[in-house]
N, C-alpha and C. Protein backbone atom coordinates (compact mmCIF):
# COMPACT_ATOMS: atom_id res chain seq x y z
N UNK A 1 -15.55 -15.41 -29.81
CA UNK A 1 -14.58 -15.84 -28.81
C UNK A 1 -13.95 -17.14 -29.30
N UNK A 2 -12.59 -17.28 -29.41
CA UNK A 2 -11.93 -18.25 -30.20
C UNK A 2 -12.23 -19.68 -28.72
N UNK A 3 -12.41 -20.86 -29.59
CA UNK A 3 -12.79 -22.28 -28.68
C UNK A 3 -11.44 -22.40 -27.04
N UNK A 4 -9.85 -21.83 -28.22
CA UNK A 4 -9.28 -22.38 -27.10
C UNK A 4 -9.06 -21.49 -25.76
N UNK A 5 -9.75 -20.08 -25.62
CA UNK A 5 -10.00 -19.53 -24.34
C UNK A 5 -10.83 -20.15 -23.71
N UNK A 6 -11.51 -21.08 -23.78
CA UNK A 6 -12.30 -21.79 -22.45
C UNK A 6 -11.92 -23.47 -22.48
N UNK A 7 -10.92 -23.62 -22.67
CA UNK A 7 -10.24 -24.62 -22.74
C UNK A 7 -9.61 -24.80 -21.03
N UNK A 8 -9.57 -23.47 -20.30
CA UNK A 8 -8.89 -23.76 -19.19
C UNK A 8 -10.32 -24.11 -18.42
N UNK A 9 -10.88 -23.18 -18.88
CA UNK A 9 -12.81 -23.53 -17.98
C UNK A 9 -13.03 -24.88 -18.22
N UNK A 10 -12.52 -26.07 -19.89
CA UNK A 10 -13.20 -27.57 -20.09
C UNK A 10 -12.33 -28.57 -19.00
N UNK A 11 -11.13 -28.19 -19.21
CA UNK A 11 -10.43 -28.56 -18.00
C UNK A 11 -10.92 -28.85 -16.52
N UNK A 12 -11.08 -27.75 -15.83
CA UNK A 12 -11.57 -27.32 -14.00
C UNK A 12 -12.60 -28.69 -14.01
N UNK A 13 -13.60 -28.20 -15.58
CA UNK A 13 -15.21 -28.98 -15.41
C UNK A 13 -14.37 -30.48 -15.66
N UNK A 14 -13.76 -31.07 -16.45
CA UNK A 14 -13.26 -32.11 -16.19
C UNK A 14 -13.03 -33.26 -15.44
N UNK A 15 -11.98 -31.78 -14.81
CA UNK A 15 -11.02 -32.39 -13.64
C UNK A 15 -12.47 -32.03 -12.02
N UNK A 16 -13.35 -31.28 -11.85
CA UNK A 16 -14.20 -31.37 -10.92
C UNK A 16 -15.14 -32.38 -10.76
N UNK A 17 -15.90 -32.92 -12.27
CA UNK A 17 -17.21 -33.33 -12.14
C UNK A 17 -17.24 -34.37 -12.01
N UNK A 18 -16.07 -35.35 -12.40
CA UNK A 18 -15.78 -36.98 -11.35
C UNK A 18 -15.68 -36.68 -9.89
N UNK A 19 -15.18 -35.69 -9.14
CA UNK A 19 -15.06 -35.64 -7.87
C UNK A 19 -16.70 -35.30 -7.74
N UNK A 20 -17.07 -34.08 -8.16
CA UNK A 20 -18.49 -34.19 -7.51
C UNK A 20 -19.57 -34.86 -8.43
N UNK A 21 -19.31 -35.25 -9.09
CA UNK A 21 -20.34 -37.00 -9.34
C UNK A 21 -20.14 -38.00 -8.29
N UNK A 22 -18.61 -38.36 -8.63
CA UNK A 22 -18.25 -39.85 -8.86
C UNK A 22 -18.81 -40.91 -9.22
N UNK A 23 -18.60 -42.11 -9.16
CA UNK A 23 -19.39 -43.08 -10.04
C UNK A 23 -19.55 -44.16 -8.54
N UNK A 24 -20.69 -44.08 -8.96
CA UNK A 24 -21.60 -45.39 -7.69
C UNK A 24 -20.67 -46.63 -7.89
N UNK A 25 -21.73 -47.46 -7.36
CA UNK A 25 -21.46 -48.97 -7.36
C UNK A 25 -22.27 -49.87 -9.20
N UNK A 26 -20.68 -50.27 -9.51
CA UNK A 26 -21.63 -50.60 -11.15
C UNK A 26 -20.95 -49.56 -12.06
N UNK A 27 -20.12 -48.13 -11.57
CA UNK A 27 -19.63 -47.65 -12.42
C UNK A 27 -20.66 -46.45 -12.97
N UNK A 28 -22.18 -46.41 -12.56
CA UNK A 28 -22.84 -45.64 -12.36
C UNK A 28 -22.48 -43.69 -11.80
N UNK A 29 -22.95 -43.16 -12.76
CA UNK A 29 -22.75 -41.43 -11.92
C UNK A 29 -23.78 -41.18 -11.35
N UNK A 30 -23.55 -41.03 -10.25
CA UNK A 30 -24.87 -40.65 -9.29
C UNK A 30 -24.18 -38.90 -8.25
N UNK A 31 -24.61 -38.69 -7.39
CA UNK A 31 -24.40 -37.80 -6.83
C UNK A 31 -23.90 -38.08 -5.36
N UNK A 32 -23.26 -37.01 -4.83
CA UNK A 32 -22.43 -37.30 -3.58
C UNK A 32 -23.49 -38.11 -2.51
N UNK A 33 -25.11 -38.37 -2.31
CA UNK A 33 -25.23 -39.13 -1.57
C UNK A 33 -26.22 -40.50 -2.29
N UNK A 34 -25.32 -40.94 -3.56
CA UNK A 34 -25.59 -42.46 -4.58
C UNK A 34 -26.63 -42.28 -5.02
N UNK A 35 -27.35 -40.69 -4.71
CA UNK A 35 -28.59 -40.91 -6.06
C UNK A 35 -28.37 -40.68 -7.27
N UNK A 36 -29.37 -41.47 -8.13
CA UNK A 36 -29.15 -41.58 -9.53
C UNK A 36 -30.31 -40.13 -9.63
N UNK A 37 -29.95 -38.85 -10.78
CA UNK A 37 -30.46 -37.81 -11.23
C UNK A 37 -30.46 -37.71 -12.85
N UNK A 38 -31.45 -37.28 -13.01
CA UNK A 38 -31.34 -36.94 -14.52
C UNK A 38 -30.33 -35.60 -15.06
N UNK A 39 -29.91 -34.83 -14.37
CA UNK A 39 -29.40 -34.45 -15.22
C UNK A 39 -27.76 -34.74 -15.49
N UNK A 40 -27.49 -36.14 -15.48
CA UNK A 40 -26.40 -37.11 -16.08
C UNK A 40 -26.70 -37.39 -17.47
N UNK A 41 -28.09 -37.31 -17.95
CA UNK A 41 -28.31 -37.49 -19.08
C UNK A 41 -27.40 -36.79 -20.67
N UNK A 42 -27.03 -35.62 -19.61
CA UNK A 42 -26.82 -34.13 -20.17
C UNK A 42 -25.54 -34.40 -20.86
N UNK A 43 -24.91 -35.36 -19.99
CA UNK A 43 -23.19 -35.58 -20.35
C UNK A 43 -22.65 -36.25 -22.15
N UNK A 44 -23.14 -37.20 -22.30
CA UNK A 44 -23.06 -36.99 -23.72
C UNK A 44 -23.29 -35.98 -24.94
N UNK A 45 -24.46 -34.93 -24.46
CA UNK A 45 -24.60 -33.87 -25.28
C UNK A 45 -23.44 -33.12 -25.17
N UNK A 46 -22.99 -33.17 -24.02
CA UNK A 46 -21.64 -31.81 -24.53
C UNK A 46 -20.25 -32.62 -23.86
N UNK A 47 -20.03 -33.55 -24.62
CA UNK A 47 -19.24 -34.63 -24.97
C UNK A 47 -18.25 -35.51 -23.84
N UNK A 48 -19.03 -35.17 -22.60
CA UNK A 48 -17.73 -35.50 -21.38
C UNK A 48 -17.75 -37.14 -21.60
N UNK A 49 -19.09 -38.07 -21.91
CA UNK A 49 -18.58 -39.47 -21.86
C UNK A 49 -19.41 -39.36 -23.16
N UNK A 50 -18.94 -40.65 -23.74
CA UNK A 50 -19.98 -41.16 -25.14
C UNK A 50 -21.16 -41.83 -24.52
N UNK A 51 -22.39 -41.39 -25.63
CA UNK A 51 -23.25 -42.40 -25.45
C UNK A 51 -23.78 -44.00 -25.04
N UNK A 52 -22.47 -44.21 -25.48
CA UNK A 52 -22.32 -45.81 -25.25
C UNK A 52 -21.03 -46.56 -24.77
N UNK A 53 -20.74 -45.37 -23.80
CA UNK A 53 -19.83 -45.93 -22.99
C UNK A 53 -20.48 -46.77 -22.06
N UNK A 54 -19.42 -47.93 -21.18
CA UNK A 54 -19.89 -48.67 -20.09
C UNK A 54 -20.66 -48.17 -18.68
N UNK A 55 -20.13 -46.99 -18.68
CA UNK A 55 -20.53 -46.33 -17.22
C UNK A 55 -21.65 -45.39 -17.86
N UNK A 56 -22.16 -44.92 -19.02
CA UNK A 56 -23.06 -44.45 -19.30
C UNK A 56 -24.18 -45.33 -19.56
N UNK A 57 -23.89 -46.81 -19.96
CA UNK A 57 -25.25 -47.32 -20.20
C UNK A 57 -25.43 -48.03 -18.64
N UNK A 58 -24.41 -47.83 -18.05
CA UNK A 58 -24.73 -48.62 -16.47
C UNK A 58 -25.67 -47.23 -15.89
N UNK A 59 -25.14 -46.06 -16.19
CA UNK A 59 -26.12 -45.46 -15.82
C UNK A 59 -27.37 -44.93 -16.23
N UNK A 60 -27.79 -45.61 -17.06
CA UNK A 60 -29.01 -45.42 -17.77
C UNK A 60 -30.12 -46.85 -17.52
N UNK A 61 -29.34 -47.95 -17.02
CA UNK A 61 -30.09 -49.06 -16.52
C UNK A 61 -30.33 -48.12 -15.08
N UNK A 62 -29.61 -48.31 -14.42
CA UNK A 62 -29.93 -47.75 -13.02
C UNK A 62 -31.23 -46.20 -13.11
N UNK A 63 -31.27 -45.39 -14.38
CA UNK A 63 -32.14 -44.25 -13.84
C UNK A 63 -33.94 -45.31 -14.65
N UNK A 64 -33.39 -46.50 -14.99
CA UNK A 64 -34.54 -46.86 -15.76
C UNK A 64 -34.99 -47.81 -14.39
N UNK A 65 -33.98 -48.75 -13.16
CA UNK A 65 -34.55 -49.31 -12.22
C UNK A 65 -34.63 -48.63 -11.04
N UNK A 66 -34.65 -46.57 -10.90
CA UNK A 66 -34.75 -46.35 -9.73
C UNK A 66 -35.48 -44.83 -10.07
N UNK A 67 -36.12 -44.39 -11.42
CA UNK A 67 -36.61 -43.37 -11.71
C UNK A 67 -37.56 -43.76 -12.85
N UNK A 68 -37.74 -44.51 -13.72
CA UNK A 68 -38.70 -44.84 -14.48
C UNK A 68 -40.11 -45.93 -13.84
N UNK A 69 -41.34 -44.92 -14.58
CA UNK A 69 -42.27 -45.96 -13.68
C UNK A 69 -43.05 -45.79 -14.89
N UNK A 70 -43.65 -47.32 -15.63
CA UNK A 70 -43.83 -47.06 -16.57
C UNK A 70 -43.98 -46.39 -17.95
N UNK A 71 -42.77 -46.24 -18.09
CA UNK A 71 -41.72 -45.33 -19.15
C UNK A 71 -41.81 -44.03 -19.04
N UNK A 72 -42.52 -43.42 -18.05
CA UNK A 72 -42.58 -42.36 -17.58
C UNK A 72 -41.06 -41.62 -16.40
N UNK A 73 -40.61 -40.44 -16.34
CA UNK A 73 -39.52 -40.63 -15.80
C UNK A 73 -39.26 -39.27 -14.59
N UNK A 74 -39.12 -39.82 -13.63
CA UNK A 74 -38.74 -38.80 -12.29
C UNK A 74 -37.67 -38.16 -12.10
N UNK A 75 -37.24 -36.93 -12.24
CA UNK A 75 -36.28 -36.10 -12.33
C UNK A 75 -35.46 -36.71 -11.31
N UNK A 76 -35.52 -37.29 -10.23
CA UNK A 76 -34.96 -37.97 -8.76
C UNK A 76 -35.42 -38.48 -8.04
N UNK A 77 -34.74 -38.96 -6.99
CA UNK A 77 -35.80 -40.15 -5.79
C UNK A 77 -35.41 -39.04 -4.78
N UNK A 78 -36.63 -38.75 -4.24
CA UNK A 78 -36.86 -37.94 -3.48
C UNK A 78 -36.05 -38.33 -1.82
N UNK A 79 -36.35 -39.77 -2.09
CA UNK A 79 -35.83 -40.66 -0.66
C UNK A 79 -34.33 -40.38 -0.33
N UNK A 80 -33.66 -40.36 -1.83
CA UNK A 80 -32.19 -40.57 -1.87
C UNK A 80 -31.45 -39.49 -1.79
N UNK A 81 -32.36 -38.39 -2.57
CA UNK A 81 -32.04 -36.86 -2.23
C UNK A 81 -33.03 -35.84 -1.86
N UNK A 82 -33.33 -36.07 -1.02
CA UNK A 82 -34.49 -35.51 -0.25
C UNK A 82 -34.17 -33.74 -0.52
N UNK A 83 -35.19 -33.19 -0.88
CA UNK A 83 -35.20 -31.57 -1.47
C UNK A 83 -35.88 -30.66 -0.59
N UNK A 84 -36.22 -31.10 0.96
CA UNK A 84 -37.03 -30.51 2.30
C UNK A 84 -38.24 -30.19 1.54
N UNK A 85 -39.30 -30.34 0.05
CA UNK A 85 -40.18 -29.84 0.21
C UNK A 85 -41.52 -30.60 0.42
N UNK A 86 -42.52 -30.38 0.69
CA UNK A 86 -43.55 -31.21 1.57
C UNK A 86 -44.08 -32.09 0.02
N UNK A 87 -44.78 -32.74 0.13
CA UNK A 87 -45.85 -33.73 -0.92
C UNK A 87 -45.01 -34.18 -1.56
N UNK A 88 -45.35 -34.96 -2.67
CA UNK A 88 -44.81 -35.57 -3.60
C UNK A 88 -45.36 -34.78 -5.05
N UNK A 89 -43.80 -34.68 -5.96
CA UNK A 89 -44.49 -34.64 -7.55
C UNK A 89 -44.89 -35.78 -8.47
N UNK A 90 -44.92 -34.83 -9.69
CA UNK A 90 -45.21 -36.36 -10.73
C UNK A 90 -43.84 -36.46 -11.61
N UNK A 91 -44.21 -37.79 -12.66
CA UNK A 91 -42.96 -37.35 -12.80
C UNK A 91 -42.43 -36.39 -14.37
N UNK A 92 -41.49 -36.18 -14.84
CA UNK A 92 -41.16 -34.85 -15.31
C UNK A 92 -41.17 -35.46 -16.63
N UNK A 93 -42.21 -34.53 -17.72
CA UNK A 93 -42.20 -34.78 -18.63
C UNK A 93 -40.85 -34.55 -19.49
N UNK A 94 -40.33 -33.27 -19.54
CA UNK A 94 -38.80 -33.18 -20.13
C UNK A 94 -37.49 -34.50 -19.56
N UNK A 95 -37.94 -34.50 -18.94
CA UNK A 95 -37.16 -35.81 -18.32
C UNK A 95 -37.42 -36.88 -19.18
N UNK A 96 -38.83 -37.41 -19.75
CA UNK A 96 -38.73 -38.63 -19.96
C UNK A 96 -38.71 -38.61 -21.55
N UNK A 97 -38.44 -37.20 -22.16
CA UNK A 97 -38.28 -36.98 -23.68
C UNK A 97 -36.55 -36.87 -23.45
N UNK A 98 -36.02 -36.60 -22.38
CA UNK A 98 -34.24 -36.73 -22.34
C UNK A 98 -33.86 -37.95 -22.36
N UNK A 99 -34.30 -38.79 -21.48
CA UNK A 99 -34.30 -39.89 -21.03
C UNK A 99 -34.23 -40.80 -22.66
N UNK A 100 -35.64 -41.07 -23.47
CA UNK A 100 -36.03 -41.10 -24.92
C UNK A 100 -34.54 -41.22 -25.39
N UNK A 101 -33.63 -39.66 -25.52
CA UNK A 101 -33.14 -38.86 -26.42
C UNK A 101 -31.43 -39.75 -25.97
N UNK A 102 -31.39 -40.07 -24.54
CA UNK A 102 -29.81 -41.19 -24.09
C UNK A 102 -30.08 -42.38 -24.78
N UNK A 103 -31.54 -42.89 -24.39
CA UNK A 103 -32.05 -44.59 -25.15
C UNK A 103 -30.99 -44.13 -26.64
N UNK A 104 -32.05 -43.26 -27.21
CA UNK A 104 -31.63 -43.49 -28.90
C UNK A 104 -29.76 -43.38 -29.59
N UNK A 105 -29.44 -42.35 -28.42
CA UNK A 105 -28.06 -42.46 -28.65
C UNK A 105 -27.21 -43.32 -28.22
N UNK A 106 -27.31 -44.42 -27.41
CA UNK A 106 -27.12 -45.60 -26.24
C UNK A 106 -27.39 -46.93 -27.34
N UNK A 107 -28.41 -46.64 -28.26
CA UNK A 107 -28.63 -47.79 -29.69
C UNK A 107 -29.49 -48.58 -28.85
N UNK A 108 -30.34 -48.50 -28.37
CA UNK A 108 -31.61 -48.78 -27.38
C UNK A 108 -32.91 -48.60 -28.02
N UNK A 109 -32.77 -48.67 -29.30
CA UNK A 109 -33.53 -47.70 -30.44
C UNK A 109 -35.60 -48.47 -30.07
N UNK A 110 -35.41 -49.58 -29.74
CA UNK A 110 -36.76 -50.11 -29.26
C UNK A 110 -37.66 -49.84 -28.00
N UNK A 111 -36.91 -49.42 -26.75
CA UNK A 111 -36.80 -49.02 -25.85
C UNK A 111 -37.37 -47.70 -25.80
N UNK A 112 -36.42 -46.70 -26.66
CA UNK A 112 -36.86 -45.59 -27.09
C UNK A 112 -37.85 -45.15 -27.67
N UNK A 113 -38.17 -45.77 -28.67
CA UNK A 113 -39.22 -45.75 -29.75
C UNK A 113 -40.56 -45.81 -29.09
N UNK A 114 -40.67 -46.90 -28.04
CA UNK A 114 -41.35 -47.62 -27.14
C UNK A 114 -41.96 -46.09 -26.06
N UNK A 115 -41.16 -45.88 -25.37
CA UNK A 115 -40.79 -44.90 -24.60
C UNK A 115 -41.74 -43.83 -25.02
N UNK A 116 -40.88 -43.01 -26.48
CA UNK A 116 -41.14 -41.75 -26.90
C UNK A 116 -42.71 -42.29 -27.05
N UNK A 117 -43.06 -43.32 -27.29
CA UNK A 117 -44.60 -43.39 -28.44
C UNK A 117 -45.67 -43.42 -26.99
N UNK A 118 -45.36 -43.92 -25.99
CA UNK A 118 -46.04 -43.92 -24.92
C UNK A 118 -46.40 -42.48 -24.11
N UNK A 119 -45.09 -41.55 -24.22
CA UNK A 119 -45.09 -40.66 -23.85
C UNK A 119 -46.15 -39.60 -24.48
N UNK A 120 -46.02 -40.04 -25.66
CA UNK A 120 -47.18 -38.95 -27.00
C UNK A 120 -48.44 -38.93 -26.60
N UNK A 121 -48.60 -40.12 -26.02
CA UNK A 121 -50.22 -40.27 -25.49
C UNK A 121 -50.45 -39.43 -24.43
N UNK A 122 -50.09 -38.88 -23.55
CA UNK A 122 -50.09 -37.77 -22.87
C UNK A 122 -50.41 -36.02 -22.91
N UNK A 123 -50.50 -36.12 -23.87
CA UNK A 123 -50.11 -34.91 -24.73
C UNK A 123 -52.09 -34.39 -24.49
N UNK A 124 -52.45 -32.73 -24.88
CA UNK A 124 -53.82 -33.00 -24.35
C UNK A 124 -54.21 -33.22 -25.83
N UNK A 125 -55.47 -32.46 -26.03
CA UNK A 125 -55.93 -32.67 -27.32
C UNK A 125 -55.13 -31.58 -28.62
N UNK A 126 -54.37 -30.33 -27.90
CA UNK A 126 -53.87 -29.68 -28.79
C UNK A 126 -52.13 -30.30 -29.27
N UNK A 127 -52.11 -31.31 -28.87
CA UNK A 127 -50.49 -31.89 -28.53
C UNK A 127 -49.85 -30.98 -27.84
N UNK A 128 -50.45 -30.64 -26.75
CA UNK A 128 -49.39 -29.95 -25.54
C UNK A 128 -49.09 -30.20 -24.59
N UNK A 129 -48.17 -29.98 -23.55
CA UNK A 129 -47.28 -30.62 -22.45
C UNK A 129 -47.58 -30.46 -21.19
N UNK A 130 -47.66 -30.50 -20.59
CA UNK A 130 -47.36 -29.75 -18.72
C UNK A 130 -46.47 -29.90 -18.03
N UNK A 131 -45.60 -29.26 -17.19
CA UNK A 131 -44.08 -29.88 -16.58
C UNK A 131 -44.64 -31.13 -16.34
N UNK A 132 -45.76 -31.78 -15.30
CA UNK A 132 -45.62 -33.04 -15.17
C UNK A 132 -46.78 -33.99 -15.10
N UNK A 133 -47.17 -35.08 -15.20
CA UNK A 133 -47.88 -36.01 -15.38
C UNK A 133 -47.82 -36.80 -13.91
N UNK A 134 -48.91 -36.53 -13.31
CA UNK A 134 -49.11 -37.41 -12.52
C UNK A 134 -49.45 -38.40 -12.27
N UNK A 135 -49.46 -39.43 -11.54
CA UNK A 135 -49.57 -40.71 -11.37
C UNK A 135 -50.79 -41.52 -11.47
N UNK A 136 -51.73 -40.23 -11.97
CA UNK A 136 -53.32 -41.10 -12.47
C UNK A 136 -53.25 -40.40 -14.15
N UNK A 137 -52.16 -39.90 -14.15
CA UNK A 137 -51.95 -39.61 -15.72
C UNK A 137 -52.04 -37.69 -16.30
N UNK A 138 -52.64 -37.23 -15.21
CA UNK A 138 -53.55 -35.88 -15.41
C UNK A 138 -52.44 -35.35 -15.75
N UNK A 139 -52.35 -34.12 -16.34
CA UNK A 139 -51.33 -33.16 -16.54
C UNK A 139 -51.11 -32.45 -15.09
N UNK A 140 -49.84 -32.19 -14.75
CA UNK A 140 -50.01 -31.48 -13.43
C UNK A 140 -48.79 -30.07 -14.00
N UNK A 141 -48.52 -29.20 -12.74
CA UNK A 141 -47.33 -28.25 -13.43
C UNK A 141 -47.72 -27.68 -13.96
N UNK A 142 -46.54 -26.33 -14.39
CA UNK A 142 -46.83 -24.93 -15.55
C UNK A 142 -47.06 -26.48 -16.73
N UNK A 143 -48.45 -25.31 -17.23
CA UNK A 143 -48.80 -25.55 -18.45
C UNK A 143 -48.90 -24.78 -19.68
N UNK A 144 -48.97 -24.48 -20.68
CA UNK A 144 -47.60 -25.78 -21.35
C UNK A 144 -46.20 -25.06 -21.28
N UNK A 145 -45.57 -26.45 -20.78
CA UNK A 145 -44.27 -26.58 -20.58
C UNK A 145 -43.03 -26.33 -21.50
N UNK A 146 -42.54 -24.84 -22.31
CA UNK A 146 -41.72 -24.82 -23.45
C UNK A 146 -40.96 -25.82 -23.43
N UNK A 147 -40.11 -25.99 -22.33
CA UNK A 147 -38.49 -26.78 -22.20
C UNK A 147 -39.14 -28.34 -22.24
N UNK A 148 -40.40 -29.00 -22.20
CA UNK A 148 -40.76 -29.57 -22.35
C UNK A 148 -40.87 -30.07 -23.86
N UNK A 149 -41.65 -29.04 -24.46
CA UNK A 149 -41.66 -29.18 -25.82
C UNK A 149 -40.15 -29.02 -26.89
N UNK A 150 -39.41 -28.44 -26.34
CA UNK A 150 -37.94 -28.32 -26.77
C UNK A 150 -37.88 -30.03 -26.79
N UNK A 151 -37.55 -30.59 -25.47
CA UNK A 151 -36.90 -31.52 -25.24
C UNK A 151 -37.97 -33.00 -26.54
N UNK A 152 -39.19 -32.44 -26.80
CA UNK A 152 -39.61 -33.13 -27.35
C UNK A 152 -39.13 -33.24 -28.75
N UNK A 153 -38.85 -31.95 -29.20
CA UNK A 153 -38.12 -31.70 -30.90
C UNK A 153 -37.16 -32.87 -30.37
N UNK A 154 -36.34 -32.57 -29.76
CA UNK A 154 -34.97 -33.11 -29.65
C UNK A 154 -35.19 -34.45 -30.07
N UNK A 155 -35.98 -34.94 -28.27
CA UNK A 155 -35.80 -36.93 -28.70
C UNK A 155 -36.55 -37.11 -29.93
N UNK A 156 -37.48 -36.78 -30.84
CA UNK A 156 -37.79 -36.65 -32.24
C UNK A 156 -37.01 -37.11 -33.07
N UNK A 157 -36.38 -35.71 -32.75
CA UNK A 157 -35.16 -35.69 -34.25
C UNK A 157 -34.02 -37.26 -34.10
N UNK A 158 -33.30 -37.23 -32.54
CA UNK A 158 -32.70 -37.93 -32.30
C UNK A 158 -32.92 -38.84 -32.84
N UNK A 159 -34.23 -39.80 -32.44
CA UNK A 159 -34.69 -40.97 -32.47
C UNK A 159 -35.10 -41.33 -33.81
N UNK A 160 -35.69 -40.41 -34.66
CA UNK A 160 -35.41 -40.64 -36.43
C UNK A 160 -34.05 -40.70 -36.56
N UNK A 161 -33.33 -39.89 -36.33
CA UNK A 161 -31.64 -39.77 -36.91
C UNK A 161 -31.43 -41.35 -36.58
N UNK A 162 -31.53 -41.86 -35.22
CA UNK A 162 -30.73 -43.14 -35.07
C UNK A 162 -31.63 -44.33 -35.88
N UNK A 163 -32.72 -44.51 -36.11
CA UNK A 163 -33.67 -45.05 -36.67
C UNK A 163 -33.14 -45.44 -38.02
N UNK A 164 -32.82 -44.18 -38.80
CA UNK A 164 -32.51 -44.15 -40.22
C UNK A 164 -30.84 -44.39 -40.32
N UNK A 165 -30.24 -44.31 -39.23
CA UNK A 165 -28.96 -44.88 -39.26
C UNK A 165 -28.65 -46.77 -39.20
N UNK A 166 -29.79 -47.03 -38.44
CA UNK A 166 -29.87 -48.68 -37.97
C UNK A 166 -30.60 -49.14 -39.26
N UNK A 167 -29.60 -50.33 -39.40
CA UNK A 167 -30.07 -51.58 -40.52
C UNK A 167 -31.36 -52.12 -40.05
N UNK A 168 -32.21 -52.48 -40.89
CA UNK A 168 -33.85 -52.99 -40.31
C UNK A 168 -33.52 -54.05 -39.54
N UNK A 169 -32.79 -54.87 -39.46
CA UNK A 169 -32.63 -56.57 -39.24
C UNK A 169 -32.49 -56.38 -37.61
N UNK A 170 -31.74 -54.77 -37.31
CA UNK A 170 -31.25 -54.52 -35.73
C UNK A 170 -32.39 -53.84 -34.71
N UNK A 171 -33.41 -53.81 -35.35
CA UNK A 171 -34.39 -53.31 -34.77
C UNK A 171 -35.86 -53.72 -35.27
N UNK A 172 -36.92 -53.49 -34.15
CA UNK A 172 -38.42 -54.63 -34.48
C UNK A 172 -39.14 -52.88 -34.65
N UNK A 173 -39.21 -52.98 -36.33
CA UNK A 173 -40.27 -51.65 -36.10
C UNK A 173 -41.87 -52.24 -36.22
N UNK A 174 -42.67 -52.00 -35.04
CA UNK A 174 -44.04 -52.18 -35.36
C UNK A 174 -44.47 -51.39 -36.03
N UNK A 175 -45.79 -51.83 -36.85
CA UNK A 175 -46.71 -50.51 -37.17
C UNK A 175 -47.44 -49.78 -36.38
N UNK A 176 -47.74 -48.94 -36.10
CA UNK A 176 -48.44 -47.58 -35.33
C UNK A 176 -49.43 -48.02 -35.53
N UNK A 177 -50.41 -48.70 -36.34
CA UNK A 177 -51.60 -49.05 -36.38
C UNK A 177 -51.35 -51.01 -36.22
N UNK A 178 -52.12 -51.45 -35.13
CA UNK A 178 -52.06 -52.94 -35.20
C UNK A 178 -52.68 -53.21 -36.22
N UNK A 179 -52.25 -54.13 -36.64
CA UNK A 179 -52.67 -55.25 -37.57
C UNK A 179 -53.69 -56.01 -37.36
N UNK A 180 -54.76 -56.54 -37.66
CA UNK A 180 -55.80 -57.50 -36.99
C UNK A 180 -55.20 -59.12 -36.91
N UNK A 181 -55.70 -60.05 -36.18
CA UNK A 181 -54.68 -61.18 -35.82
C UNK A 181 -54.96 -61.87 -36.92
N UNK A 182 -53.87 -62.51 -37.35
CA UNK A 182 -54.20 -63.77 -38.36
C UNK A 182 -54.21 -62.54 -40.12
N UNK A 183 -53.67 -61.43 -40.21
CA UNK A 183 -53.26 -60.73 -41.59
C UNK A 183 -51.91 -60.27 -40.86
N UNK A 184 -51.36 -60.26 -41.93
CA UNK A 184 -49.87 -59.92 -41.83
C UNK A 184 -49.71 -58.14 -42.25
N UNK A 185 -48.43 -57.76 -42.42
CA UNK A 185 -48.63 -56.38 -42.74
C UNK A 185 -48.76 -55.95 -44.13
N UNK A 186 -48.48 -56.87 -45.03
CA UNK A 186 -48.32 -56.79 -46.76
C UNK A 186 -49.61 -57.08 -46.74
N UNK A 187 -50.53 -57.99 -46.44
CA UNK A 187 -51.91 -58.40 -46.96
C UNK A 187 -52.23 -57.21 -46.85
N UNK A 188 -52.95 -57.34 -47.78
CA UNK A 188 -53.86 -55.88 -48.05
C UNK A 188 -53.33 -54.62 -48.77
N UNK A 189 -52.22 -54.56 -49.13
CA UNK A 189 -51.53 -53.22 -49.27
C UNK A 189 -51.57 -53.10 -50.44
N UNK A 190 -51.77 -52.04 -50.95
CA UNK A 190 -52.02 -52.01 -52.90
C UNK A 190 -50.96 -52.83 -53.64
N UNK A 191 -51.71 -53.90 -54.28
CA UNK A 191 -51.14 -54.54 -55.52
C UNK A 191 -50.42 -56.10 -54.50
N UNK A 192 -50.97 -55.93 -53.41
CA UNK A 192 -50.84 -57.26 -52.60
C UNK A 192 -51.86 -58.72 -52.82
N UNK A 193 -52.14 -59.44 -52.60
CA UNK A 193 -53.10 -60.40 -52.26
C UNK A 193 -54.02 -60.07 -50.71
C-alpha cells in the first residue's frame, strides 16, 4: 500500500488528537479531564511531536511528579481518571520500560539509565516480568508479561543507542559494580598501580 493513501487518515489523527488531548497547564498533554497517561509516551515513536520538544519534556516532568513512585511507573492516577473498578493496582511494568525509552530519547540519559537499572532488579530469578509490581515489590498480574518484555528490548536498545551517541563529559556513567571507598576505578585494573 503506497505511504501517500493514508496521508488523509495522518491528517484527521493530526487535526483530532490536539482536540482530544489538548495540552494542560505547562503545555503538558494530558486528557480531556487534566490527567497525565502514559500512553503520550507513544507520540514521539510515530512522529506527532519530537522527543525533545518543550511540551514533550513538560510532559514527561509531570508523568514523573504525578505517576512515578520510585522510578517505578503507573499507567494513570486513578483519582484523575477514575476507571469504576474496585481496589487499587500496582504499577505497570511496560510502562516504566516506556517511560525509560522517552527519558533516553528526551537526552535524560542518567535518569534513564538510573530508571532502566532499578527496574532490572525486579525481574524474578529467570529475568522475567509480570504486568505489575506491587507496592511491597512482589510481582502481581499475567505472568510473564510478553508486551512487557517487548517494551524491555526496546528501552535497551534505545538507551544503548543514546548512550553511544552522547560524548562521556555529558553524562556520569557509574560502574555496575561499586567501587570500595577510598580506590578509584583505574586502581586495580590490569597494568594499573
Amino acid at each position: 500500500i503506497p505511504v501517500a493513501a493514508f496521508s488523509p487518515q495522518g491528517a484527521a489523527v493530526a487535526i483530532d488528537t490536539p482536540a482530544e488531548w489538548g495540552t494542560g497547564a505547562g503545555g503538558i498533554y494530558v486528557t480531556d479531564n487534566d490527567g497525565v497517561v502514559l500512553a503520550v509516551l507513544l507520540m514521539p515513536l510515530v512522529k506527532f511531536i519530537g522527543p525533545r520538544d518543550p511540551r514533550m519534556l513538560a510532559t514527561l516532568a509531570a508523568i514523573e511528579r504525578d505517576l512515578v513512585s520510585d522510578s517505578l511507573v503507573y499507567r494513570y492516577d486513578p483519582e484523575a481518571s477514575p476507571d469504576g473498578l474496585r481496589g487499587s493496582e500496582g504499577t505497570f511494568s511496560l510502562c516504566t520500560f516506556a517511560y525509560v525509552d522517552s527519558l533516553a530519547r528526551a537526552g535524560q540519559l542518567d535518569k534513564a539509565r538510573i530508571t532502566f537499572e532499578k527496574m532490572l532488579t525486579y525481574a524474578n530469578h529467570l529475568g522475567l516480568y509480570s504486568e505489575e509490581i506491587a507496592l511491597t515489590g512482589e510481582q502481581i498480574g499475567n505472568f510473564p508479561q510478553a508486551f512487557t518484555h517487548l517494551a524491555l528490548v526496546d528501552a535497551a536498545i534505545t538507551l544503548d543507542r543514546q548512550l553511544d551517541l552522547t560524548p562521556p563529559a555529558t553524562t556520569t556513567r557509574q560502574p555496575s559494580i561499586p567501587t570500595p571507598q577510598g580506590v578509584t576505578e583505574t586502581e586495580g585494573a590490569e597494568g594499573t598501580p
